[in-house]
Each structure stands twice: as C-alpha cells, then as structure tokens.
N, C-alpha and C. Protein backbone atom coordinates (compact mmCIF):
# COMPACT_ATOMS: atom_id res chain seq x y z
N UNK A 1 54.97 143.53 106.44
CA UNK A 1 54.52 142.40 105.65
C UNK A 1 55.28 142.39 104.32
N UNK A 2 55.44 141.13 103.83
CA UNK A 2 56.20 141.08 102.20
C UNK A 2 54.44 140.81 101.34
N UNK A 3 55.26 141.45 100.00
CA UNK A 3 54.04 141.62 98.81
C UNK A 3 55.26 140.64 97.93
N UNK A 4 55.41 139.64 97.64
CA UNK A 4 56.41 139.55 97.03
C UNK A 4 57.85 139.53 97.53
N UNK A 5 58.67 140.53 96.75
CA UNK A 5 59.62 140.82 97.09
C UNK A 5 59.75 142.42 97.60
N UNK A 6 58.78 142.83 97.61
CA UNK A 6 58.70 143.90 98.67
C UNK A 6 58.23 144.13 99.51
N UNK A 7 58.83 144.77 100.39
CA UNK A 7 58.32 144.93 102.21
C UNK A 7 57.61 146.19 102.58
N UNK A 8 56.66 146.42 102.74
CA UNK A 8 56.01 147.56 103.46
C UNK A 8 56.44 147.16 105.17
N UNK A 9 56.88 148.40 105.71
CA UNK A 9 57.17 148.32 107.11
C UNK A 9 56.41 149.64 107.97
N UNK A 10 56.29 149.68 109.06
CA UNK A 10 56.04 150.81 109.52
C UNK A 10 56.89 151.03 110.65
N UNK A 11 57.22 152.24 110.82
CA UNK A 11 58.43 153.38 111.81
C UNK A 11 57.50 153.27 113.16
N UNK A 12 58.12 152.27 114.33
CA UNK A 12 57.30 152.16 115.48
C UNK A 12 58.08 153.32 116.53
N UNK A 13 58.42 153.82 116.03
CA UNK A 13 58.97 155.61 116.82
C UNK A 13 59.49 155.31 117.93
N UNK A 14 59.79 153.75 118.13
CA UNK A 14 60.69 153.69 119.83
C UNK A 14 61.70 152.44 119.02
N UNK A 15 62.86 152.38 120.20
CA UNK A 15 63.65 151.08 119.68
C UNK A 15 62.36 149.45 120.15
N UNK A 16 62.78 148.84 119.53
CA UNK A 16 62.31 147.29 119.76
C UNK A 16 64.01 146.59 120.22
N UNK A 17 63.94 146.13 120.96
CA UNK A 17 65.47 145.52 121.88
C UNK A 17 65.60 143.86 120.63
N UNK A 18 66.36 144.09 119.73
CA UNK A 18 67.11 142.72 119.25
C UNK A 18 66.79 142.77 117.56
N UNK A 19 65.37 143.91 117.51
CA UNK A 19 65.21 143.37 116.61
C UNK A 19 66.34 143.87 115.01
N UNK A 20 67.21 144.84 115.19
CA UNK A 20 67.87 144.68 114.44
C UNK A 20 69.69 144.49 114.68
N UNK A 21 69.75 143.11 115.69
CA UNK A 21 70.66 142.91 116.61
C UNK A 21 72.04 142.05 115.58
N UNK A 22 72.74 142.03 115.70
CA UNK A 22 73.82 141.00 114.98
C UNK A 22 73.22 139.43 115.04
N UNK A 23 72.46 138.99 116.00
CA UNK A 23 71.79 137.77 116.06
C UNK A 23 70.56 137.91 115.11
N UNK A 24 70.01 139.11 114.84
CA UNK A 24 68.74 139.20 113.36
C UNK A 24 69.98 139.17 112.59
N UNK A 25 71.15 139.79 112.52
CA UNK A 25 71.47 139.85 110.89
C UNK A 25 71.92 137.81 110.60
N UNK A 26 72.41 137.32 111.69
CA UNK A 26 73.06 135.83 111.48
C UNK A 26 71.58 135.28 111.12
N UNK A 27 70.59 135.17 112.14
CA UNK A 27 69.16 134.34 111.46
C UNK A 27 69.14 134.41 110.15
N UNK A 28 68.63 136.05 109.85
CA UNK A 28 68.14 136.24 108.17
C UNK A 28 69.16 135.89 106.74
N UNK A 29 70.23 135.63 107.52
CA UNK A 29 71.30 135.53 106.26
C UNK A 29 71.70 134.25 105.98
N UNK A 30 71.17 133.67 106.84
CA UNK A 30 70.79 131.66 106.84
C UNK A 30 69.63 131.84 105.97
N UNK A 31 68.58 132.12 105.42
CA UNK A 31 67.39 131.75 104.95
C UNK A 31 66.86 132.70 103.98
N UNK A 32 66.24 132.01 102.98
CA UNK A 32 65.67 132.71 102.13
C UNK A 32 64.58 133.59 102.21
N UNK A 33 64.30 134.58 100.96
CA UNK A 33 63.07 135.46 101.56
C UNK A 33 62.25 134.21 101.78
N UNK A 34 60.98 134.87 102.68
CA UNK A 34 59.50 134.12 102.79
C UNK A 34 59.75 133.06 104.16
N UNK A 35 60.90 132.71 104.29
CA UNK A 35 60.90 131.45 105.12
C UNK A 35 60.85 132.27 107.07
N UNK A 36 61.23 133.05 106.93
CA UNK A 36 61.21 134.01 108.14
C UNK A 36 60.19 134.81 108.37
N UNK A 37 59.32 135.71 109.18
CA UNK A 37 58.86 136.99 108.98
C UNK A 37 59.78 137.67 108.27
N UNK A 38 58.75 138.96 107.50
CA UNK A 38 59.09 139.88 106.75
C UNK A 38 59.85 140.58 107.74
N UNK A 39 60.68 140.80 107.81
CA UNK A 39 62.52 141.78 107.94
C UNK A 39 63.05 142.62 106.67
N UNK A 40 63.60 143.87 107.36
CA UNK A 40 64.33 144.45 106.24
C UNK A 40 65.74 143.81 105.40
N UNK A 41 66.18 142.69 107.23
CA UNK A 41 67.25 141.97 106.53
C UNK A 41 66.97 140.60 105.97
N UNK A 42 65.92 140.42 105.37
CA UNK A 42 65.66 139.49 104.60
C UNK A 42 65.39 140.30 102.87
N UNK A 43 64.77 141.18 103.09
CA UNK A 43 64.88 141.74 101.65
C UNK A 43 66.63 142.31 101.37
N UNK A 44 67.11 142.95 102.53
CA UNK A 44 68.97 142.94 101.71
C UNK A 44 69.24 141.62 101.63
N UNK A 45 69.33 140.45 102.15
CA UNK A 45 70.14 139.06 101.75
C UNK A 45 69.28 138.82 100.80
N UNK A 46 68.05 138.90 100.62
CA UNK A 46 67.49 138.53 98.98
C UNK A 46 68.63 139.57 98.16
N UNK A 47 68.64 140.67 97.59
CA UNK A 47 69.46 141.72 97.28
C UNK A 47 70.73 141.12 97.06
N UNK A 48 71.32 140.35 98.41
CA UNK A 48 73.26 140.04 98.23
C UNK A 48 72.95 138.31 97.39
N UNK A 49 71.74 137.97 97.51
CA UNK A 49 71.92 136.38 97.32
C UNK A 49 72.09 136.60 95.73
N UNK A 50 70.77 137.81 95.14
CA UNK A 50 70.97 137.87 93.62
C UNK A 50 72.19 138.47 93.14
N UNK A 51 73.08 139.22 94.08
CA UNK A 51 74.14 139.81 93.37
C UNK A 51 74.98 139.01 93.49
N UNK A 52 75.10 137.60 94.26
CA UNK A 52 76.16 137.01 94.51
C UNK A 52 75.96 135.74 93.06
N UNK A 53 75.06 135.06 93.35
CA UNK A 53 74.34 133.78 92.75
C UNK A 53 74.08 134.34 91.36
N UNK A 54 73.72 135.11 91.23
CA UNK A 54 72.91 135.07 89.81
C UNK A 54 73.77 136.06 88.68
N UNK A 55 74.88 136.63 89.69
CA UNK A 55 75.62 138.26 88.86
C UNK A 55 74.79 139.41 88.19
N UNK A 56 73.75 139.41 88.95
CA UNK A 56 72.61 140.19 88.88
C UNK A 56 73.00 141.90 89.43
N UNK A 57 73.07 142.88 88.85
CA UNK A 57 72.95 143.94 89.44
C UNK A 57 71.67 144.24 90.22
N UNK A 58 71.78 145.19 91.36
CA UNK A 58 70.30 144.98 92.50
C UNK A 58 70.61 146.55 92.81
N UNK A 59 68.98 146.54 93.04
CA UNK A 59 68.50 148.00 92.85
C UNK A 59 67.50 147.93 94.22
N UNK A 60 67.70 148.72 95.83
CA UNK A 60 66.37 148.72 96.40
C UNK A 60 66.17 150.18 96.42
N UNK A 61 64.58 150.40 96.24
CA UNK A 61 63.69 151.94 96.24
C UNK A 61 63.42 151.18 97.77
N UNK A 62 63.80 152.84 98.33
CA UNK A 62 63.40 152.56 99.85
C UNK A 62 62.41 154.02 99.79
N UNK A 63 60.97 154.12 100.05
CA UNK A 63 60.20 154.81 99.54
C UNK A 63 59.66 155.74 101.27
N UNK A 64 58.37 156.30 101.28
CA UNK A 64 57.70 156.90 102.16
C UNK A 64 58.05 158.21 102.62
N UNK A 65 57.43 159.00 103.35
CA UNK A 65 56.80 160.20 103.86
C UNK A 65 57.86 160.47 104.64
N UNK A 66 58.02 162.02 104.78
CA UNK A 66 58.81 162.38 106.10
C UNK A 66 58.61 161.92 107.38
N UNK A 67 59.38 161.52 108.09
CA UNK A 67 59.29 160.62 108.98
C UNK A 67 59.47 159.35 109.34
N UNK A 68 59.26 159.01 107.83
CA UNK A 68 58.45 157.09 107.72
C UNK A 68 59.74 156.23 108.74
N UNK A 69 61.49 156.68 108.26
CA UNK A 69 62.47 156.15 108.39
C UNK A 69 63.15 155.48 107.70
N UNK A 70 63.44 156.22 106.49
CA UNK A 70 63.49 156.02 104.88
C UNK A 70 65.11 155.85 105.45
N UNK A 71 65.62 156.84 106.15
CA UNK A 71 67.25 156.99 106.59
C UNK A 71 67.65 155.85 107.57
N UNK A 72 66.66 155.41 108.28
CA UNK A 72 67.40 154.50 109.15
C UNK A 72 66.97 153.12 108.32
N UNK A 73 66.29 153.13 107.68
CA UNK A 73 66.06 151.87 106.71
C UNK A 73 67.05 151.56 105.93
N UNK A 74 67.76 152.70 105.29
CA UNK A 74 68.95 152.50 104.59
C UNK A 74 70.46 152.03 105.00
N UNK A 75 70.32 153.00 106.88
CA UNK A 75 71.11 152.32 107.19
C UNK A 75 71.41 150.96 107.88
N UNK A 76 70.22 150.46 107.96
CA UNK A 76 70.43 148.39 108.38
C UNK A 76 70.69 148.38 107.22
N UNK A 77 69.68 148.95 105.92
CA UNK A 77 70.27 147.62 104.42
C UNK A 77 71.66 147.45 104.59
N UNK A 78 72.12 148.67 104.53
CA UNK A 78 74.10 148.66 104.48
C UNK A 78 74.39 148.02 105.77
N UNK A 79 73.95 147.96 106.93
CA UNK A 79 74.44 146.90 108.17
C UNK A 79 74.52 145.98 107.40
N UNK A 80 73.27 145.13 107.09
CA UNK A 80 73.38 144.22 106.52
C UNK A 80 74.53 143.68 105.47
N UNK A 81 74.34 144.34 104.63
CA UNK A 81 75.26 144.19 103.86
C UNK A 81 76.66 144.42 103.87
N UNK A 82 77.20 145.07 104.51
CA UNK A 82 78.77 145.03 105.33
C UNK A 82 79.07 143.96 106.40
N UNK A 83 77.97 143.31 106.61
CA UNK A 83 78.15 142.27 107.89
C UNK A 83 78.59 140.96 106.64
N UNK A 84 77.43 140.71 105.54
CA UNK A 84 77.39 139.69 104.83
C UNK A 84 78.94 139.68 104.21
N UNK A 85 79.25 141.22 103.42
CA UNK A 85 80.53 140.88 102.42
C UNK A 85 81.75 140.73 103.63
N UNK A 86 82.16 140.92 105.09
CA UNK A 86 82.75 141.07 105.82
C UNK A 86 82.90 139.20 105.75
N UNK A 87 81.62 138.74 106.04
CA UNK A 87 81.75 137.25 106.44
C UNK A 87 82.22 136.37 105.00
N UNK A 88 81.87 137.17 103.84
CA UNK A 88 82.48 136.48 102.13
C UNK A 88 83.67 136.57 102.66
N UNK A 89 84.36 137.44 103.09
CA UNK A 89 85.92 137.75 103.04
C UNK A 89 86.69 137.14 103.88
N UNK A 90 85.81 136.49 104.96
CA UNK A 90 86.60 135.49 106.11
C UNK A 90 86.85 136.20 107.20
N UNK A 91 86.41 137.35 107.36
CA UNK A 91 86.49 138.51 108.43
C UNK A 91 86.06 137.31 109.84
N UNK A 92 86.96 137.26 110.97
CA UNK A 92 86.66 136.90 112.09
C UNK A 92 85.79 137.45 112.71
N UNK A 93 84.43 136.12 113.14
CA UNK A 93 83.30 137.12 113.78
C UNK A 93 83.29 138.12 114.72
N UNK A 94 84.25 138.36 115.21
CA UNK A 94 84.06 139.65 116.12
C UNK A 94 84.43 141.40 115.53
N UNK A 95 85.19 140.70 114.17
CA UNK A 95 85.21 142.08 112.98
C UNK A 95 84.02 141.93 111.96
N UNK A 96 82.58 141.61 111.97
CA UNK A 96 81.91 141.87 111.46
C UNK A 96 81.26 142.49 111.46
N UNK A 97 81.28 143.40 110.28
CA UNK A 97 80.55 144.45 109.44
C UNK A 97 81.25 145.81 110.51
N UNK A 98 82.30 145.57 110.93
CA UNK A 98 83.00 146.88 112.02
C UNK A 98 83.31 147.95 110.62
N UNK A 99 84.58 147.60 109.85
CA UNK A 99 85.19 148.73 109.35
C UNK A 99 84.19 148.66 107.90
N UNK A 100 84.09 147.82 107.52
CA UNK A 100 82.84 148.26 105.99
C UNK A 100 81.90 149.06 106.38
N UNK A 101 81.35 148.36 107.40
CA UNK A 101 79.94 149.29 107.91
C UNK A 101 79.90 150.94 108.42
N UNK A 102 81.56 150.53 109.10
CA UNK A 102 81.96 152.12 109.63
C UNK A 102 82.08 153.16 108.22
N UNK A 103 83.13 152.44 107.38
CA UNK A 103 83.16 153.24 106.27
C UNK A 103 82.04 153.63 105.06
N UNK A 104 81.07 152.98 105.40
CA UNK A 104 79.72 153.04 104.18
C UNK A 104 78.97 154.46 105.02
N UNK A 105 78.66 153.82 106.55
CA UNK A 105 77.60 155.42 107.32
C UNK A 105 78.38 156.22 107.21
N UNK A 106 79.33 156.13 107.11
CA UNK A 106 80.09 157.39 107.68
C UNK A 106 79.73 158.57 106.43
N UNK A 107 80.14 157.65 105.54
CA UNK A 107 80.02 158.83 103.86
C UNK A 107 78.40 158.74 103.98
C-alpha cells in the first residue's frame, strides 16, 4: 500500500510471474504515483520524475527486518532506474536497462 509517497510492501517468499517484468517497468513509467496500484516501480519513477523535472536530488530509505527483502528491493529500484535513463538516452528497446543495469548489480 502507498502512505503518501511511501510504500510499505511485504516479501511474499515465492516469485509472482510478471510482476516485476519489463512490461511492469513500461506501465509504471507512463504514470504518475497514485494512478496505478502501489509498486516499487512507481515509487522509483516518482524518484526519476523529481530528479529529472524538478533537479531535485532523491533520497529512497529502503527499511525492514532480516528477511523483509530490503536487497532485492534495491535491486528493481536500480532495474528501474537503468531501464528509465537507458530509454532518456535513446537506447533501442531491446538494450534496455541491459548494460546500466548489468553495471549498477554487479558493483
């Protein structure tokens, strides 16, 4: 659920099939927060919209307990966000978010 501009999520300990698919990252990056269900990739494109639009520096606390999936949470934000600056740059859709994304998990 969103409080705002923050998302409480919970770690459903199995995959869900799509839901964090290249077709979620194209939906959520069409639309503003609120207009979708709460997604993690709606709080990063809130995140890229203020760093893009507003020249806002952006800060996310990705919070919770051992276990919660504090690590794999971090790594969609950066999906996300290597898919988005890939598509700023004119990257042909079939190179999106390949080598940014490769080079961000990797380190």
């Amino acid at each position: 659920t969103n409080i705002g501009s923050i998302l409480a999520s919970v770690n459903p300990y199995k995959p869900i099939p799509g839901l964090y698919s290249v077709d979620a990252i194209d939906l959520y990056r069409q639309h503003r927060l609120g207009e979708l269900p709460p997604h993690i990739f709606a709080t990063a494109n809130e995140c890229y919209r203020c760093l893009w639009k507003r020249h806002d520096s952006q800060c996310v606390l990705i919070s919770g307990e051992s276990g919660a999936g504090k690590t794999e949470s971090t790594k969609l934000l950066l999906k996300f966000l290597s898919a988005m600056s890939q598509t700023s740059f004119g990257a042909p859709a079939s190179e999106k978010s390949t080598r940014v994304e490769e080079a961000i998990l990797e380190s």
